[in-house]
C-alpha atoms as a PDB file:
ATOM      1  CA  UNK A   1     -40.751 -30.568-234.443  1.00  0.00           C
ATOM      2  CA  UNK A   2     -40.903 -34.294-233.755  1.00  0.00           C
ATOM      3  CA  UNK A   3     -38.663 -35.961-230.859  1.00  0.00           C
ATOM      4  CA  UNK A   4     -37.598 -38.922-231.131  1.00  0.00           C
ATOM      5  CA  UNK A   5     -36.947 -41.453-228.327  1.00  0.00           C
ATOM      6  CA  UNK A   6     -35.738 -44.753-227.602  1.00  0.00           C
ATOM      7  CA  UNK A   7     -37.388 -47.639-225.797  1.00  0.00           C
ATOM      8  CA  UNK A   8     -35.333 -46.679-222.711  1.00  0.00           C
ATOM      9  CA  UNK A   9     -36.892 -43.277-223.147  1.00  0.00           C
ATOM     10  CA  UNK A  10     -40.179 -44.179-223.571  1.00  0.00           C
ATOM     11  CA  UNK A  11     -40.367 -46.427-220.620  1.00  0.00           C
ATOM     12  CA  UNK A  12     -38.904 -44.050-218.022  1.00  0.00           C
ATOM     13  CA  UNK A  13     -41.755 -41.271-219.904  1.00  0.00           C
ATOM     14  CA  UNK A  14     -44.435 -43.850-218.735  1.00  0.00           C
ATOM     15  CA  UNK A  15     -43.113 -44.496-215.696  1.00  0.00           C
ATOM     16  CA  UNK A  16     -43.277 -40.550-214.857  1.00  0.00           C
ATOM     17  CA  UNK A  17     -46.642 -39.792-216.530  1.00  0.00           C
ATOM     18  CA  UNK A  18     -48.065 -43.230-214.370  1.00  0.00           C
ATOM     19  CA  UNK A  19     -46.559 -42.131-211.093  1.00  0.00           C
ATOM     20  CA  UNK A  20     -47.964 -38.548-211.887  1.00  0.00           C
ATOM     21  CA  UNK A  21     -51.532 -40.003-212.238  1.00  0.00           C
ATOM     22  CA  UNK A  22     -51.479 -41.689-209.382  1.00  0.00           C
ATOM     23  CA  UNK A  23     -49.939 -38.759-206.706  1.00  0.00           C
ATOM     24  CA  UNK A  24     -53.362 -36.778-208.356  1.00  0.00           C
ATOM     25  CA  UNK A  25     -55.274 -39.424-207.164  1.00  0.00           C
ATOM     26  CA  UNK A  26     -53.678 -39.454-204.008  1.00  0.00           C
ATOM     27  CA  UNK A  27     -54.188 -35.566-203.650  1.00  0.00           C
ATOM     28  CA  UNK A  28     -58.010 -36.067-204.896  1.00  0.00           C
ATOM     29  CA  UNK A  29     -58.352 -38.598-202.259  1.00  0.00           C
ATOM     30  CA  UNK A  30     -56.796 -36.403-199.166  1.00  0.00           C
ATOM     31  CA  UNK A  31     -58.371 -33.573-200.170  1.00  0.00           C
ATOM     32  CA  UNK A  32     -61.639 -35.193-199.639  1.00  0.00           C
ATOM     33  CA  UNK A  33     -60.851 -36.835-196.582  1.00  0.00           C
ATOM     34  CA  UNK A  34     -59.501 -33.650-194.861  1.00  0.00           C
ATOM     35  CA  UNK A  35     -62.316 -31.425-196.263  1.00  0.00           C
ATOM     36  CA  UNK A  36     -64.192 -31.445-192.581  1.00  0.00           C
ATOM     37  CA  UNK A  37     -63.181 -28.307-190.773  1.00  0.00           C
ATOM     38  CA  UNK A  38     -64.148 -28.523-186.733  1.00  0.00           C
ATOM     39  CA  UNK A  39     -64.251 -25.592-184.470  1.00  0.00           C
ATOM     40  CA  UNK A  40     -66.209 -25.486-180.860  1.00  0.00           C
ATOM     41  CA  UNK A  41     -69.359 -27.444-181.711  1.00  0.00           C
ATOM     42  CA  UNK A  42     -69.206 -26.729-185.293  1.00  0.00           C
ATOM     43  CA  UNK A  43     -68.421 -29.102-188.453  1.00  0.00           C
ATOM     44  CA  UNK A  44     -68.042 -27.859-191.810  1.00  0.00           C
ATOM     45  CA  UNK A  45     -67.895 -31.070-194.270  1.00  0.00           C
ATOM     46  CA  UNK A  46     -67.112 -29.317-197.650  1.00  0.00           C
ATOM     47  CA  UNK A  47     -67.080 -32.766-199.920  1.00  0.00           C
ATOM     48  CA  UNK A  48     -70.671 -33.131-198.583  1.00  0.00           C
ATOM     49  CA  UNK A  49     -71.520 -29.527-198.599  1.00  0.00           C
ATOM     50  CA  UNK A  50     -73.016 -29.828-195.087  1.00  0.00           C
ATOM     51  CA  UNK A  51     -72.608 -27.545-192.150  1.00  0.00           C
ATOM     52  CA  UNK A  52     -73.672 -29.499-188.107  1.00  0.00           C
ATOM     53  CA  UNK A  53     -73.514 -27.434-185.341  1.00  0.00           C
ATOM     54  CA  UNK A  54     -73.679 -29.977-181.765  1.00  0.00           C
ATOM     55  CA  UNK A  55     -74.477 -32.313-183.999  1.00  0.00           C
ATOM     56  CA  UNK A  56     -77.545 -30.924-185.849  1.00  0.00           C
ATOM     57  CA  UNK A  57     -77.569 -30.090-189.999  1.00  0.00           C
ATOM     58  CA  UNK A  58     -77.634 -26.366-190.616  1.00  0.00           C
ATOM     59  CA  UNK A  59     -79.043 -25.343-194.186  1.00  0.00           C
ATOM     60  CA  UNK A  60     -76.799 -23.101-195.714  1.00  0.00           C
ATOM     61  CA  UNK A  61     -77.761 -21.800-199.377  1.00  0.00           C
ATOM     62  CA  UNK A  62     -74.780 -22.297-201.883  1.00  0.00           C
ATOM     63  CA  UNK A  63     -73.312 -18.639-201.575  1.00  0.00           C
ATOM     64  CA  UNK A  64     -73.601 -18.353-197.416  1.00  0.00           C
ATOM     65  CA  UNK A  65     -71.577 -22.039-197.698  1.00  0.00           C
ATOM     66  CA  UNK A  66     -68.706 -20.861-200.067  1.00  0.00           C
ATOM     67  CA  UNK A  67     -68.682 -17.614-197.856  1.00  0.00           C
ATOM     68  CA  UNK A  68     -68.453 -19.662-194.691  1.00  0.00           C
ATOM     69  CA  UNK A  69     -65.519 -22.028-196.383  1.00  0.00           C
ATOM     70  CA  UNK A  70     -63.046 -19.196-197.336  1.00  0.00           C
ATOM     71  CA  UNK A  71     -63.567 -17.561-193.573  1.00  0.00           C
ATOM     72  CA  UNK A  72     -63.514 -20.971-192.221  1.00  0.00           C
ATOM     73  CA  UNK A  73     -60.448 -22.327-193.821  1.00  0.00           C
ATOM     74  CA  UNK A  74     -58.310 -19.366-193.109  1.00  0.00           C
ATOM     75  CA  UNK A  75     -59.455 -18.650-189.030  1.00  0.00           C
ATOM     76  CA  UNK A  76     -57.874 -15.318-188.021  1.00  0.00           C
ATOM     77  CA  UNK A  77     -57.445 -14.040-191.794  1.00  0.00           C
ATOM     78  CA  UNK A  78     -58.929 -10.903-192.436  1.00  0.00           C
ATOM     79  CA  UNK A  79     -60.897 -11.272-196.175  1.00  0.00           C
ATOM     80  CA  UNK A  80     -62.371  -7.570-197.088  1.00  0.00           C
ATOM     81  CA  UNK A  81     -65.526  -7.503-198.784  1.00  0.00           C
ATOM     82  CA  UNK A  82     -64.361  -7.574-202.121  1.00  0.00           C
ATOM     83  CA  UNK A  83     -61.989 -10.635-201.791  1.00  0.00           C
ATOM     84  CA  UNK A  84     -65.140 -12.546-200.375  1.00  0.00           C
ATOM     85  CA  UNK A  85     -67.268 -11.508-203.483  1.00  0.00           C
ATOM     86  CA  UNK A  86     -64.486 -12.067-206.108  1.00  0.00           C
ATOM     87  CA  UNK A  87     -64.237 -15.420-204.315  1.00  0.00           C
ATOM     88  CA  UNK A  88     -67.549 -16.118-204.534  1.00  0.00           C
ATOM     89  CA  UNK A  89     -68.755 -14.815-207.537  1.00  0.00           C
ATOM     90  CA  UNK A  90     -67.570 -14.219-211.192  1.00  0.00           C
ATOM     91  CA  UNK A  91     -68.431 -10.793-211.885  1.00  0.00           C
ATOM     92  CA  UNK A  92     -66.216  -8.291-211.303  1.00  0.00           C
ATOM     93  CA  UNK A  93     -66.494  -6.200-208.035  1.00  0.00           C
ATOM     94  CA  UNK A  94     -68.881  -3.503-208.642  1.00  0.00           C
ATOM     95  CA  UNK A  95     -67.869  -1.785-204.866  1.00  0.00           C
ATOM     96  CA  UNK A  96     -71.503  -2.466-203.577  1.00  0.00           C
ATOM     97  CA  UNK A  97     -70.620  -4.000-200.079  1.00  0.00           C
ATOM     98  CA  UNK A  98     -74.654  -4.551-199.117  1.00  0.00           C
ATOM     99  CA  UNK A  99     -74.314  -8.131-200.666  1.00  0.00           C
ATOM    100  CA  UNK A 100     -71.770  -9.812-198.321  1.00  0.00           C
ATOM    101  CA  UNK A 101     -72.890  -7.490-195.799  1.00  0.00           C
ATOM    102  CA  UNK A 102     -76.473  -9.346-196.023  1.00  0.00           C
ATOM    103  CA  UNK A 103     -74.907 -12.876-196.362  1.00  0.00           C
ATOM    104  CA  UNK A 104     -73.140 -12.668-193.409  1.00  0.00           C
ATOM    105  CA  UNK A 105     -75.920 -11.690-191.637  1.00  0.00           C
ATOM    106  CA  UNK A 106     -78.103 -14.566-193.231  1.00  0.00           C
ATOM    107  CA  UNK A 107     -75.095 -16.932-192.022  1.00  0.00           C
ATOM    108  CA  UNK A 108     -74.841 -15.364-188.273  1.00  0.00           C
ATOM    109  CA  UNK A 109     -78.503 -16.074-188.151  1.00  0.00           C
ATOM    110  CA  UNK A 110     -78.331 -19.576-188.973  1.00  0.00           C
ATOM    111  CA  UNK A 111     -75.255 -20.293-187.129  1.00  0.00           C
ATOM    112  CA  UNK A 112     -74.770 -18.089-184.581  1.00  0.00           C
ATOM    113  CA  UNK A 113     -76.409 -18.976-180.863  1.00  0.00           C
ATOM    114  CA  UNK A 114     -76.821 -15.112-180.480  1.00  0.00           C
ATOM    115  CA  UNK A 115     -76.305 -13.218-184.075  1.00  0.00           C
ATOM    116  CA  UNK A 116     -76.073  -9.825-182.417  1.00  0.00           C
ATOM    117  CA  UNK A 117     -72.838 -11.027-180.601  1.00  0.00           C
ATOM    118  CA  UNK A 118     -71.070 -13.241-182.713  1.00  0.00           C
ATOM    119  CA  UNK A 119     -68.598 -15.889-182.077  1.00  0.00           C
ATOM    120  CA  UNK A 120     -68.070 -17.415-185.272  1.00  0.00           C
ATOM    121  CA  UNK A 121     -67.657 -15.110-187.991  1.00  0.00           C
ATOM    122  CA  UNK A 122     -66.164 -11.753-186.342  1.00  0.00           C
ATOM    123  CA  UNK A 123     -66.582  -8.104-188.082  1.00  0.00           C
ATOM    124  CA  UNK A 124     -63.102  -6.472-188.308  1.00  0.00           C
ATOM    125  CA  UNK A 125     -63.850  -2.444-188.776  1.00  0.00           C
ATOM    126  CA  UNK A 126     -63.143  -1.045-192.091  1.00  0.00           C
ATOM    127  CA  UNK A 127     -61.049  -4.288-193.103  1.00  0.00           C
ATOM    128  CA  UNK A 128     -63.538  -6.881-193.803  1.00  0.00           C
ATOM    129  CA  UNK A 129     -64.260  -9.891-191.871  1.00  0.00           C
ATOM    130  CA  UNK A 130     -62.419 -12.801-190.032  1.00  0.00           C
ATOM    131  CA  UNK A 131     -63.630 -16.350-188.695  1.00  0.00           C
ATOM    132  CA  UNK A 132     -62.615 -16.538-184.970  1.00  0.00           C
ATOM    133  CA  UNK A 133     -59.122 -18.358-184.821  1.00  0.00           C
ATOM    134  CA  UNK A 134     -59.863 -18.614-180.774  1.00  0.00           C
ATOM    135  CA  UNK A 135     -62.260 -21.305-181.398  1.00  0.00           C
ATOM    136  CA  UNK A 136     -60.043 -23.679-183.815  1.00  0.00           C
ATOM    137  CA  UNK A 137     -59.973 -27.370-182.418  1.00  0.00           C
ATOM    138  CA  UNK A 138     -56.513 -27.464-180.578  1.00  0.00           C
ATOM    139  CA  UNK A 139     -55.973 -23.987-179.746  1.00  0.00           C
END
């Protein structure tokens, strides 16, 4: 099937297509500027990939990062263990929780001032776990 338009047609086509390239850009552009997530002492930049915590650089491997985004961008959300892996990984689910259980322990330790009493990243019995919406910047 071919459609045929007239120069009218055409122009108000370009028009669209140009205004919808440029509100992408604009959406690009915010998202990188509003990738830093702040909570008490703690800055996550995720267009940098870098994690400060009063102001010094934590290393976080690629995995503990992504694991600390999803957490981080939803504070008070409750993500089970198999939401965090199929976020994280590609592979489907195989019910082994040891994984995410030893990531967020890896994270805590880097992270947390005392690992063994977490602020941060909070365990929620038999759900999952949350990051700590009591912390977020303005609340």
């Amino acid at each position: 099937m071919v459609l045929k338009l007239d120069e009218k047609e055409e122009k108000l086509i370009d028009r669209l297509l140009a205004s919808l390239e440029h509100k992408s850009e604009i959406d690009v552009i915010g998202r990188m500027t509003d990738s830093n997530l702040h909570f008490q002492g703690l800055e996550i930049d995720k267009a940098r990939q870098t994690v400060r915590k009063n102001g010094r650089e934590i290393d976080f491997t690629h995995t503990e990062f992504e694991i600390l985004c999803l957490l981080a961008e939803s504070p008070g959300r409750v993500f089970s263990k198999e939401q965090i892996y199929n976020h994280v990984w590609d592979d489907p689910y195989s019910g082994c929780s040891n994984i995410i259980v030893t990531h967020i322990r890896h994270i805590r330790a880097k992270m947390e001032d005392e690992p063994g009493k977490p602020v941060f990243i909070q365990t929620v019995r038999g759900s999952g776990y949350r990051f700590n919406k009591s912390i977020c910047s303005g609340s």
